[in-house]
Structures are given as structure tokens and as C-alpha cells.
C-alpha atoms as a PDB file:
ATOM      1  CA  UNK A   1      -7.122   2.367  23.971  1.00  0.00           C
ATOM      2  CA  UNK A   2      -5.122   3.967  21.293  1.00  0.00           C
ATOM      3  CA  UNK A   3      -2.100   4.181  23.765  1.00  0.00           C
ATOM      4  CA  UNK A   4      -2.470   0.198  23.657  1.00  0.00           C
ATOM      5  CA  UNK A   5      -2.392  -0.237  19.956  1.00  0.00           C
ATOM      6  CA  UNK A   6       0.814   2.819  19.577  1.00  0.00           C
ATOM      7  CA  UNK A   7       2.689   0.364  21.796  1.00  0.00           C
ATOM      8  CA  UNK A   8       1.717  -2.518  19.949  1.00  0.00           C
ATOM      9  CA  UNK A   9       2.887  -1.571  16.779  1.00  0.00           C
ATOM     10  CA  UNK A  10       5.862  -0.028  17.712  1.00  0.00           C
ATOM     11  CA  UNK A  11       6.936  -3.440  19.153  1.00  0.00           C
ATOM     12  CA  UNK A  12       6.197  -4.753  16.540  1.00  0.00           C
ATOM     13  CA  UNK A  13       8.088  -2.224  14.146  1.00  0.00           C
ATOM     14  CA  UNK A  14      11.148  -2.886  16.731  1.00  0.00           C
ATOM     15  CA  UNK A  15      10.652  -6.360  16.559  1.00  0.00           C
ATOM     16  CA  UNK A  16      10.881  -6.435  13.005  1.00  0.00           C
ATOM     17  CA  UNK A  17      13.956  -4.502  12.377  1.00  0.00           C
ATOM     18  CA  UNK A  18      15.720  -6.295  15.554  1.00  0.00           C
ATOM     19  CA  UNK A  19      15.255  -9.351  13.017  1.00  0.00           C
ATOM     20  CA  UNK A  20      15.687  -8.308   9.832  1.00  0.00           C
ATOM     21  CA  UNK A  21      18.139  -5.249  10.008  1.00  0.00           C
ATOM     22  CA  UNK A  22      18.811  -3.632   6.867  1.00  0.00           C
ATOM     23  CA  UNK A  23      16.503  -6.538   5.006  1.00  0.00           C
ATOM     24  CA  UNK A  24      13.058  -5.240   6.131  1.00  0.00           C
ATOM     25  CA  UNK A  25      11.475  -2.459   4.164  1.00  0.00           C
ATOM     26  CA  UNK A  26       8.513  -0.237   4.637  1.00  0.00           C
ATOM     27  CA  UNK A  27       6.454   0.158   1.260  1.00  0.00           C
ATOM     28  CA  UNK A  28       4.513   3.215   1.916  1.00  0.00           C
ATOM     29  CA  UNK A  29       1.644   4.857  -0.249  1.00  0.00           C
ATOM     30  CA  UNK A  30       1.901   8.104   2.096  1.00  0.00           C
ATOM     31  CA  UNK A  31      -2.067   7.168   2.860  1.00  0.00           C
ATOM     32  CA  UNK A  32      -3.073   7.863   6.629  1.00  0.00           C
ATOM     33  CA  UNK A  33      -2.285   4.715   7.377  1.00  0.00           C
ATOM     34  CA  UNK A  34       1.074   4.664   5.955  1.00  0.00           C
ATOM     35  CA  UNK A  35       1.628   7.887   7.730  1.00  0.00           C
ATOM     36  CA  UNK A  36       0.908   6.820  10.586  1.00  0.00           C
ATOM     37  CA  UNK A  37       3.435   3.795  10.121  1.00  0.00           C
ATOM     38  CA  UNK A  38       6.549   6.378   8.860  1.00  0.00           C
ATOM     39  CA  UNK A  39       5.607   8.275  12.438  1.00  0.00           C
ATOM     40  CA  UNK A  40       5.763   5.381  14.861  1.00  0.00           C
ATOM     41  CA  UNK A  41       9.351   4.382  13.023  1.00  0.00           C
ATOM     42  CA  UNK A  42      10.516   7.797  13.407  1.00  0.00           C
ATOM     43  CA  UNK A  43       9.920   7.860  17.135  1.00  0.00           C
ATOM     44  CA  UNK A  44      10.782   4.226  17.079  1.00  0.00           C
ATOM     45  CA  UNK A  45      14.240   5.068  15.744  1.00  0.00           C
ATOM     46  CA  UNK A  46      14.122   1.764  13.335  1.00  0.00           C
ATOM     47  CA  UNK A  47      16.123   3.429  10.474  1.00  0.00           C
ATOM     48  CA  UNK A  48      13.572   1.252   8.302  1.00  0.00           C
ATOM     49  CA  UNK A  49      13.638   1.734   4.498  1.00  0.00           C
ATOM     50  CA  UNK A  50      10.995   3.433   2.559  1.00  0.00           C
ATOM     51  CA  UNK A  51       9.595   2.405  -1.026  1.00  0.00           C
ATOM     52  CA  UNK A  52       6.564   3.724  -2.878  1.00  0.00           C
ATOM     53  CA  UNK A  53       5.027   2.660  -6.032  1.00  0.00           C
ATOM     54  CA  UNK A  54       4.970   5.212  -8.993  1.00  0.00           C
ATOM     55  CA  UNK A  55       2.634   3.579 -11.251  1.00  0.00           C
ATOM     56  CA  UNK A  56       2.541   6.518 -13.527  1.00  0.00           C
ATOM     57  CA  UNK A  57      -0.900   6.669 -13.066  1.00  0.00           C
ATOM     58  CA  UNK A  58      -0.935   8.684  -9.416  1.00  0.00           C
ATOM     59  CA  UNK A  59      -3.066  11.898  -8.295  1.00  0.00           C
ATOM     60  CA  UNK A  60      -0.801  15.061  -7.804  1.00  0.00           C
ATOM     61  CA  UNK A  61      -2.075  14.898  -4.506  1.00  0.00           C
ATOM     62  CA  UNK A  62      -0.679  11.993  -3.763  1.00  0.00           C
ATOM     63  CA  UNK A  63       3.079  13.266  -4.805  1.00  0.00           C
ATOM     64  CA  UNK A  64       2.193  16.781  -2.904  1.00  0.00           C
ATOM     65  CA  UNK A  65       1.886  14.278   0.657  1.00  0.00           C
ATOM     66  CA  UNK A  66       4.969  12.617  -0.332  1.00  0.00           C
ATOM     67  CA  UNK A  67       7.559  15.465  -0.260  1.00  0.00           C
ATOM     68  CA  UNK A  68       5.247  16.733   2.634  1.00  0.00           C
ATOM     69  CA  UNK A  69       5.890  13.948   4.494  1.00  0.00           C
ATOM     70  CA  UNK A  70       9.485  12.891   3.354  1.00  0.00           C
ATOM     71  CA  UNK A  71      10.203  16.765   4.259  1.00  0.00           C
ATOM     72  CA  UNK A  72       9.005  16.178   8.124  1.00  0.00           C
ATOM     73  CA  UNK A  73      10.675  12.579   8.602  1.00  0.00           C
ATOM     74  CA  UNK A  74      14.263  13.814   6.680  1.00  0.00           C
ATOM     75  CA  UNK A  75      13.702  10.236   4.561  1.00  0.00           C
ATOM     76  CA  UNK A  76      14.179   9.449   0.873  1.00  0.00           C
ATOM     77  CA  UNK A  77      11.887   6.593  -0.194  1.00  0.00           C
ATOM     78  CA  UNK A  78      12.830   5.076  -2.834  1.00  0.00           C
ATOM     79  CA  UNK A  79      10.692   5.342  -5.543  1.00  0.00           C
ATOM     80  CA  UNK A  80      10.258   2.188  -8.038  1.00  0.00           C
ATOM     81  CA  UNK A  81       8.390   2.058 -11.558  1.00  0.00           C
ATOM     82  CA  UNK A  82       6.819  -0.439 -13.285  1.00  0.00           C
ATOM     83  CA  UNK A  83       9.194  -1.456 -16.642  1.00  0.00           C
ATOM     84  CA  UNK A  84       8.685   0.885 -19.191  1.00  0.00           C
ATOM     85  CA  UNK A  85       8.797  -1.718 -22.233  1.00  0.00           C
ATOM     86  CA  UNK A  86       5.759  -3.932 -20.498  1.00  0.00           C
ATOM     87  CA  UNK A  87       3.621  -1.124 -19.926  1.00  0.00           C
ATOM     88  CA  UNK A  88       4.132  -0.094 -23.657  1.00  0.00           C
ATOM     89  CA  UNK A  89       3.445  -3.413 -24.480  1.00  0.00           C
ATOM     90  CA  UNK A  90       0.223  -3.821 -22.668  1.00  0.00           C
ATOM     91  CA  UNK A  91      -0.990  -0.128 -23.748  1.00  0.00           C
ATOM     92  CA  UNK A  92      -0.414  -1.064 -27.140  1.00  0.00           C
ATOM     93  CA  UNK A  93      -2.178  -4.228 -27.067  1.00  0.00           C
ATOM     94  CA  UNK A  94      -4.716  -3.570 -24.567  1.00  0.00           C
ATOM     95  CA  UNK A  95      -5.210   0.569 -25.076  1.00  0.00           C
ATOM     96  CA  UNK A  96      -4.126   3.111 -22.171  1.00  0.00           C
ATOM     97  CA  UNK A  97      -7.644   2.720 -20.120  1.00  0.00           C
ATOM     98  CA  UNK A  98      -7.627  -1.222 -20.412  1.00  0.00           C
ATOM     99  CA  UNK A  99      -8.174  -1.323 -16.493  1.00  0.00           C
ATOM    100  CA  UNK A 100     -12.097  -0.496 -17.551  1.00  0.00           C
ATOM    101  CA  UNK A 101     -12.246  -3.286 -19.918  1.00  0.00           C
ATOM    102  CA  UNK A 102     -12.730  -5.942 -17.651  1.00  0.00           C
ATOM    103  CA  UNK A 103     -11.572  -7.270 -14.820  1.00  0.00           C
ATOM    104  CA  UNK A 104      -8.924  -9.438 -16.290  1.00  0.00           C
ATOM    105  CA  UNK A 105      -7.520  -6.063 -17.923  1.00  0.00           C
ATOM    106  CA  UNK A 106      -7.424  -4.450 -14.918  1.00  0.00           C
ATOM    107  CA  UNK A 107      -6.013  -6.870 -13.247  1.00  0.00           C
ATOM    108  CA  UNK A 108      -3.586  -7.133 -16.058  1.00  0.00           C
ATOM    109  CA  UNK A 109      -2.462  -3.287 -14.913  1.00  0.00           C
ATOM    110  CA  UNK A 110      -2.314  -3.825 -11.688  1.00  0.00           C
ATOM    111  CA  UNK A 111       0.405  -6.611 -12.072  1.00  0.00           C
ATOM    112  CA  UNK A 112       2.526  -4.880 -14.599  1.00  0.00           C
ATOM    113  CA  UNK A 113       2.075  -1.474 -12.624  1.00  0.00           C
ATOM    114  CA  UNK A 114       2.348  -2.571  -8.998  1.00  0.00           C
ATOM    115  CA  UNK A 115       2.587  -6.097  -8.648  1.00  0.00           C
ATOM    116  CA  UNK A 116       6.051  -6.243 -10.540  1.00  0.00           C
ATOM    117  CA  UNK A 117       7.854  -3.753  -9.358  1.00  0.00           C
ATOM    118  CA  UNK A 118       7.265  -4.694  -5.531  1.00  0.00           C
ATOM    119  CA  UNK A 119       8.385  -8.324  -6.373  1.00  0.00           C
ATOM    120  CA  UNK A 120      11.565  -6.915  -7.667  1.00  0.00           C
ATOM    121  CA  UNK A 121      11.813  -4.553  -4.187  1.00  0.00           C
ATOM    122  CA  UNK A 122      11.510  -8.010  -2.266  1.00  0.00           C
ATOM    123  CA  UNK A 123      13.634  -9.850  -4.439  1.00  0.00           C
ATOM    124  CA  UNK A 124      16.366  -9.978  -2.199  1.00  0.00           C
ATOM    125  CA  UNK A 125      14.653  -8.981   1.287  1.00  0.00           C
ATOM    126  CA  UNK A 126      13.659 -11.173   4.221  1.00  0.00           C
ATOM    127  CA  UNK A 127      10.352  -8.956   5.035  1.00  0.00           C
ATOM    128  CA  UNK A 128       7.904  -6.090   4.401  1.00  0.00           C
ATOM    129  CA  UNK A 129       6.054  -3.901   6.400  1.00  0.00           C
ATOM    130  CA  UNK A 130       2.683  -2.939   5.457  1.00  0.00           C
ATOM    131  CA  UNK A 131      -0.113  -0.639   6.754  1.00  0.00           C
ATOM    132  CA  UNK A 132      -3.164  -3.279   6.271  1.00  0.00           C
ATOM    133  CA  UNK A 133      -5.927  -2.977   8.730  1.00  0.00           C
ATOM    134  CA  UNK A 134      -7.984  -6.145   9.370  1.00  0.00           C
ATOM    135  CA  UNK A 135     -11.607  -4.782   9.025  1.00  0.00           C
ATOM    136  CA  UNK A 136     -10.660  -3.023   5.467  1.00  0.00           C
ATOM    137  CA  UNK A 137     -11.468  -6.139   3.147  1.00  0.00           C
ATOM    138  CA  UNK A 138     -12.588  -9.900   3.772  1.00  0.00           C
ATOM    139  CA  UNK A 139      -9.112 -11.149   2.813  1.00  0.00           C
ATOM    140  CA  UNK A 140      -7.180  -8.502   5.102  1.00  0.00           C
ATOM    141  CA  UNK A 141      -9.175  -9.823   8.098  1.00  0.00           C
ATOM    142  CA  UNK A 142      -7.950 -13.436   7.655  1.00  0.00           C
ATOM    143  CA  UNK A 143      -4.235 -11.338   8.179  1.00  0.00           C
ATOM    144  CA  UNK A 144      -1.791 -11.692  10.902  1.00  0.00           C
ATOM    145  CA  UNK A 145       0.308  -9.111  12.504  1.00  0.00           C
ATOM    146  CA  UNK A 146       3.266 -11.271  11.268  1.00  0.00           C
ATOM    147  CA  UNK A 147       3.057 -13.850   9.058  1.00  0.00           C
ATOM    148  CA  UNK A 148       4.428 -15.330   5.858  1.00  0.00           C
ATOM    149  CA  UNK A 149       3.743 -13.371   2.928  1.00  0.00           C
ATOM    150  CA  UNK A 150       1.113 -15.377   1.569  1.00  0.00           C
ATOM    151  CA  UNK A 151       1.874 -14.393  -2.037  1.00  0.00           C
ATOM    152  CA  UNK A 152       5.749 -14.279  -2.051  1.00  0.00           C
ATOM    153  CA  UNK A 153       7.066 -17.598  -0.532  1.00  0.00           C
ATOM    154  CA  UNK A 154      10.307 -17.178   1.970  1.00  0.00           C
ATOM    155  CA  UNK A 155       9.147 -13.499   2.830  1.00  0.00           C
ATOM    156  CA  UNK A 156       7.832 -12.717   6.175  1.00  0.00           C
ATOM    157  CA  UNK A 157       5.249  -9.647   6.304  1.00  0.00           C
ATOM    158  CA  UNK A 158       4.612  -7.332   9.341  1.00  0.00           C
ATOM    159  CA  UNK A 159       1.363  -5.612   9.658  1.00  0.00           C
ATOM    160  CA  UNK A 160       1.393  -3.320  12.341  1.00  0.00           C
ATOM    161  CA  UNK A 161      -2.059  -1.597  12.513  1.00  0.00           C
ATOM    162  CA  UNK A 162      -3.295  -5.028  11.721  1.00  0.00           C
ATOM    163  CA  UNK A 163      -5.463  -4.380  14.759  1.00  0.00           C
ATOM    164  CA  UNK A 164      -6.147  -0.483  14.507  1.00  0.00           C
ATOM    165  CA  UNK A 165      -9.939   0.729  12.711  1.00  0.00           C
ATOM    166  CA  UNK A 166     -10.329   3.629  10.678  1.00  0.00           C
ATOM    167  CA  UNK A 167     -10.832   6.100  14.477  1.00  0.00           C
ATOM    168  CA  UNK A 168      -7.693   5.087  15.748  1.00  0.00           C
ATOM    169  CA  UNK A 169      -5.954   6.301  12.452  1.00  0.00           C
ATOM    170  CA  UNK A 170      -7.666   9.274  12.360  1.00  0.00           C
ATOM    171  CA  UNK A 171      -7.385   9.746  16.559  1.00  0.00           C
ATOM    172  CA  UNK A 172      -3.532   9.442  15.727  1.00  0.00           C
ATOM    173  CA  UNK A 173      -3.613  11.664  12.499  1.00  0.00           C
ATOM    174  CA  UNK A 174      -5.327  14.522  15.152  1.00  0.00           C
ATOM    175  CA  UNK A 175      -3.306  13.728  18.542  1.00  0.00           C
ATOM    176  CA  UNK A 176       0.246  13.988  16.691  1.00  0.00           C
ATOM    177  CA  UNK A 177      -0.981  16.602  13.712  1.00  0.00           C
ATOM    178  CA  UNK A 178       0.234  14.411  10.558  1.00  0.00           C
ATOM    179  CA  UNK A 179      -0.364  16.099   7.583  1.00  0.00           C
ATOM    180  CA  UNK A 180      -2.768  14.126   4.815  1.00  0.00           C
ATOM    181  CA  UNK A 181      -3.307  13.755   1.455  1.00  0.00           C
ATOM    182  CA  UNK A 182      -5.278  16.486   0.659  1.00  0.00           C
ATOM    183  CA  UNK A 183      -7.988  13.703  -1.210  1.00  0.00           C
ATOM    184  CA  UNK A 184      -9.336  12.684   2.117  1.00  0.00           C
ATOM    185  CA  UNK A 185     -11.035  16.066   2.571  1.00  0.00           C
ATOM    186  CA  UNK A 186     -12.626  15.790  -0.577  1.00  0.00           C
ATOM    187  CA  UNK A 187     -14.497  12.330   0.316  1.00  0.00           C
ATOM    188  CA  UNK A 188     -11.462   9.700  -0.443  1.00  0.00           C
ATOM    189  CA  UNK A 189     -11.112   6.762   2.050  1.00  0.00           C
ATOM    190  CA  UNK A 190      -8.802   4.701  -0.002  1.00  0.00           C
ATOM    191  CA  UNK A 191      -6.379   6.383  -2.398  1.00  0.00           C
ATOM    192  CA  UNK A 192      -4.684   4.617  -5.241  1.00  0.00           C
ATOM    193  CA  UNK A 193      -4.503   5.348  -9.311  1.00  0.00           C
ATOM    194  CA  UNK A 194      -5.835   8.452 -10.183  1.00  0.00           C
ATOM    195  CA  UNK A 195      -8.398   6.756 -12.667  1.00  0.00           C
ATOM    196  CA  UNK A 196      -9.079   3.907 -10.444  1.00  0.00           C
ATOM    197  CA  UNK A 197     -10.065   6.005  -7.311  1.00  0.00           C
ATOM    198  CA  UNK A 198     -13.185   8.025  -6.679  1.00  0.00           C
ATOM    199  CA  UNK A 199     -14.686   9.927  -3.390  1.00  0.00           C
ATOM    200  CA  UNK A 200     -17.074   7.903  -1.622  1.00  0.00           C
ATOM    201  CA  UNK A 201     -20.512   8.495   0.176  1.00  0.00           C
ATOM    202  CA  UNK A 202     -21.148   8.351   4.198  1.00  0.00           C
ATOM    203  CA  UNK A 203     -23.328   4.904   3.828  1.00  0.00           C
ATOM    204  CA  UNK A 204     -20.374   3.511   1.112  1.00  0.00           C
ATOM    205  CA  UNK A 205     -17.706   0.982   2.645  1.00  0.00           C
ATOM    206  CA  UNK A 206     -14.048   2.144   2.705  1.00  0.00           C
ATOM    207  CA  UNK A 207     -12.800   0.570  -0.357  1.00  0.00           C
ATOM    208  CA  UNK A 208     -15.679   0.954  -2.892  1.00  0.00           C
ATOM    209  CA  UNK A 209     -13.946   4.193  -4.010  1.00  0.00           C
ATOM    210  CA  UNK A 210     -11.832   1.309  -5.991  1.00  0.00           C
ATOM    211  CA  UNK A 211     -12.839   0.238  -9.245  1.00  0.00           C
ATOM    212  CA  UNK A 212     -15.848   0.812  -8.617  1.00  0.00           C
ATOM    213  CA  UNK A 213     -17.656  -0.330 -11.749  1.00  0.00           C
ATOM    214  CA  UNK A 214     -16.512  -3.857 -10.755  1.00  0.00           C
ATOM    215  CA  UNK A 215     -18.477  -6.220  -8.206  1.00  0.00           C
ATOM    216  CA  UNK A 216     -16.794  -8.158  -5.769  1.00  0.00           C
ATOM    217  CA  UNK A 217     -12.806  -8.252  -5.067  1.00  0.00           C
ATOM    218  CA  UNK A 218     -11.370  -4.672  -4.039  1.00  0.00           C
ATOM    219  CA  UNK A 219      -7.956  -5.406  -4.271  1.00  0.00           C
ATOM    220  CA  UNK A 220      -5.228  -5.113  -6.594  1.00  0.00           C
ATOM    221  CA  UNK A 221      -2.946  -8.293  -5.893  1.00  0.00           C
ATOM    222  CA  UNK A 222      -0.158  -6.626  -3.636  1.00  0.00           C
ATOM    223  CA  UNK A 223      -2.559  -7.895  -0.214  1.00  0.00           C
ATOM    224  CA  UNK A 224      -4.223 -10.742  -1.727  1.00  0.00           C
ATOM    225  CA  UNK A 225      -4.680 -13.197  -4.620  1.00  0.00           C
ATOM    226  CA  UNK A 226      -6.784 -12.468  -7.740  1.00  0.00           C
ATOM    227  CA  UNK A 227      -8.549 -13.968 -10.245  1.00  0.00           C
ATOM    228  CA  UNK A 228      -6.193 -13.064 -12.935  1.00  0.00           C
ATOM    229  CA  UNK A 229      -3.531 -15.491 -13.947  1.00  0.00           C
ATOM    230  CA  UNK A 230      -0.600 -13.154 -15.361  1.00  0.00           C
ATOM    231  CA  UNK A 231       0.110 -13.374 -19.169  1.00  0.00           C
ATOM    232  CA  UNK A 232       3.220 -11.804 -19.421  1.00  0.00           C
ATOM    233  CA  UNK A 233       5.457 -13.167 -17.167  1.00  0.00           C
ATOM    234  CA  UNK A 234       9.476 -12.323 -16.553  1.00  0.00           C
ATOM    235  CA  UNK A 235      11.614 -15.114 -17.813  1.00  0.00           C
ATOM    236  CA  UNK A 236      12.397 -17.441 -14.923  1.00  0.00           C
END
């Protein structure tokens, strides 16, 4: 079974770069998924581009599994921040934990902190690669492997492990020894902002480790829409 989905998604890596060349990037989070993604490349030979969000906000962990892993694969992801004057701006307005204010707030973070500074990464690509899995969320099972980014019109978007559950991550993670964020052992499923991330219980789904206080949507806007309609947009 897992043989199945490893050849899978490395057609479908190969597929993507045959296409786009140089104008398909990887944005990678260095989770277990995204791991998995930067391992399947390597053996794929793709030469794919890297990019992470620094949202200033991240566990040391998470930068510890980056160098880990940008050590093994000899790759330097480009790392892209959120503009310094609109976070100012929305921590002076809003205060520098606005994300537990309400759901419009945190929303409001997300799309300054993330949401932002991926747009300007695609802003002159063709495609993205991204380490969704169908069964994580109600909006990433209505997915396709490849399809047009639903958010960013013109843009296709390649999900490779689209098909792939949690066991065939971690089956992969133990057959081919990839190193982890050290979180996972500590009860993380789904690793994002430091603040906006806790461990999670046996019975708990994967993503209620994110914001939890809040009911409902588990996603910050980079996967699917929101209910937040931006206030500060760029000039057009």
C-alpha cells in the first residue's frame, strides 16, 4: 500500500516540475508531512524550490527541524516574513495577542502573518506544492491532487499526499528514518504558531491542537477560505 501512494506522489512531484520548471515551488513547514514531501523530491531529483513561512511567532522546535532537515537534503529554503510595518500596525491597533480576541482578530494575523507573504511567493509562479492530506479538515477533503488554487486565480496547486492518512506518514517517517520536529513526541499533531498550537489528547482530532478556544473552522486561510474579509489590504 504505501509503495502505491510513494509512486503516486512522486509522479506527481515529476509531473509538476516537467510543467512548470523553475515556476513551481514547494512551501514547506518542515511538519512530517512536509518532510516527507522534501524526501520524495530529493529522490525524485525535481530540483524544486523550497519556501517556509517565518511568522515571527514559531516554536524553536520548529527552526531546530529546519536546519535538521535543510542539513540532510543540502537545500536553502527560502525563508519569507510577513511586512514588518503591517504587523506593527496591527499590534498597535489590535495588541500583540489579538489572535485570542476573536476570531476576526485572529484571522486578521493569520493574513498579515501568512496569508501575505505566500501571495507575494506566488506572485509570479505558475504553481505550488503543498503537503495537504484529504481526511485532515472538511475543506481539504473536497481537494484534488491537482487543481486550481481555489484562492489564488491563474495558479495551479499540487497536492501530493492528497491521498496519504496520518499511518502512511508516519510508516514513511519510520521506513526511511526522517528526523521530526521534536513537538510530535510531546503530543503535537499539527504544528503552527507557537501561541496558536497546543499538544492534543488520544480521543482529540488532528487539528484541534489549533486555536483551540475557537469552534468550528481549523484553518488559517493558506488551504481554504475564511470568514474574515481582510481590512488592510495592499494597494492594487
Amino acid at each position: 500500500m504505501l509503495d502505491e501512494k510513494i509512486e503516486e506522489s512522486v509522479d506527481i512531484l515529476v509531473r509538476a516540475y516537467k510543467t512548470h520548471g523553475d515556476s513551481v515551488v514547494f512551501l514547506t513547514s518542515f511538519s512530517m508531512e512536509d518532510n516527507v514531501i522534501s524526501d520524495l523530491m530529493s529522490r525524485a531529483g525535481t530540483g524544486i524550490k523550497h519556501f517556509t513561512l517565518d511568522t515571527g511567532r514559531m516554536p524553536q522546535e520548529t527552526y531546530d527541524i529546519m536546519e535538521i532537515i535543510s542539513n540532510r537534503y543540502g537545500i536553502m529554503p527560502e525563508i519569507v516574513f510577513p511586512s514588518t510595518d503591517e504587523v506593527e500596525n496591527m499590534v498597535r491597533a489590535h495588541g500583540i495577542n489579538l489572535f485570542r480576541s476573536s476570531t476576526s482578530m485572529r484571522e486578521l494575523c493569520c493574513e498579515t502573518r501568512k496569508i501575505r507573504p505566500l501571495n507575494r511567493i506566488l506572485s509570479d509562479k505558475r504553481a505550488w506544492i503543498s503537503g495537504i492530506r484529504s481526511d485532515q479538515t472538511g475543506f481539504r477533503g473536497q481537494s484534488e491532487i491537482v487543481e486550481s488554487d481555489p484562492l489564488r486565480p491563474g495558479i495551479m496547486k499540487y497536492n501530493p499526499l492528497l491521498n496519504w492518512n496520518s499511518d502512511h506518514v508516519k510508516e514513511y517517517t519510520g521506513k526511511f528514518m526522517l528526523p521530526i520536529n521534536a513537538l510530535y513526541s510531546r503530543g503535537y499533531r499539527s504544528i503552527g504558531c507557537a501561541p496558536c498550537t497546543r499538544a492534543v489528547l488520544p480521543h482529540e482530532s488532528e487539528r484541534s491542537g489549533r486555536w483551540w478556544w475557537e469552534d468550528g473552522i481549523k484553518e488559517c486561510g493558506i488551504h481554504a477560505p475564511v470568514r474574515f474579509k481582510p481590512v488592510m489590504r495592499e494597494e492594487e
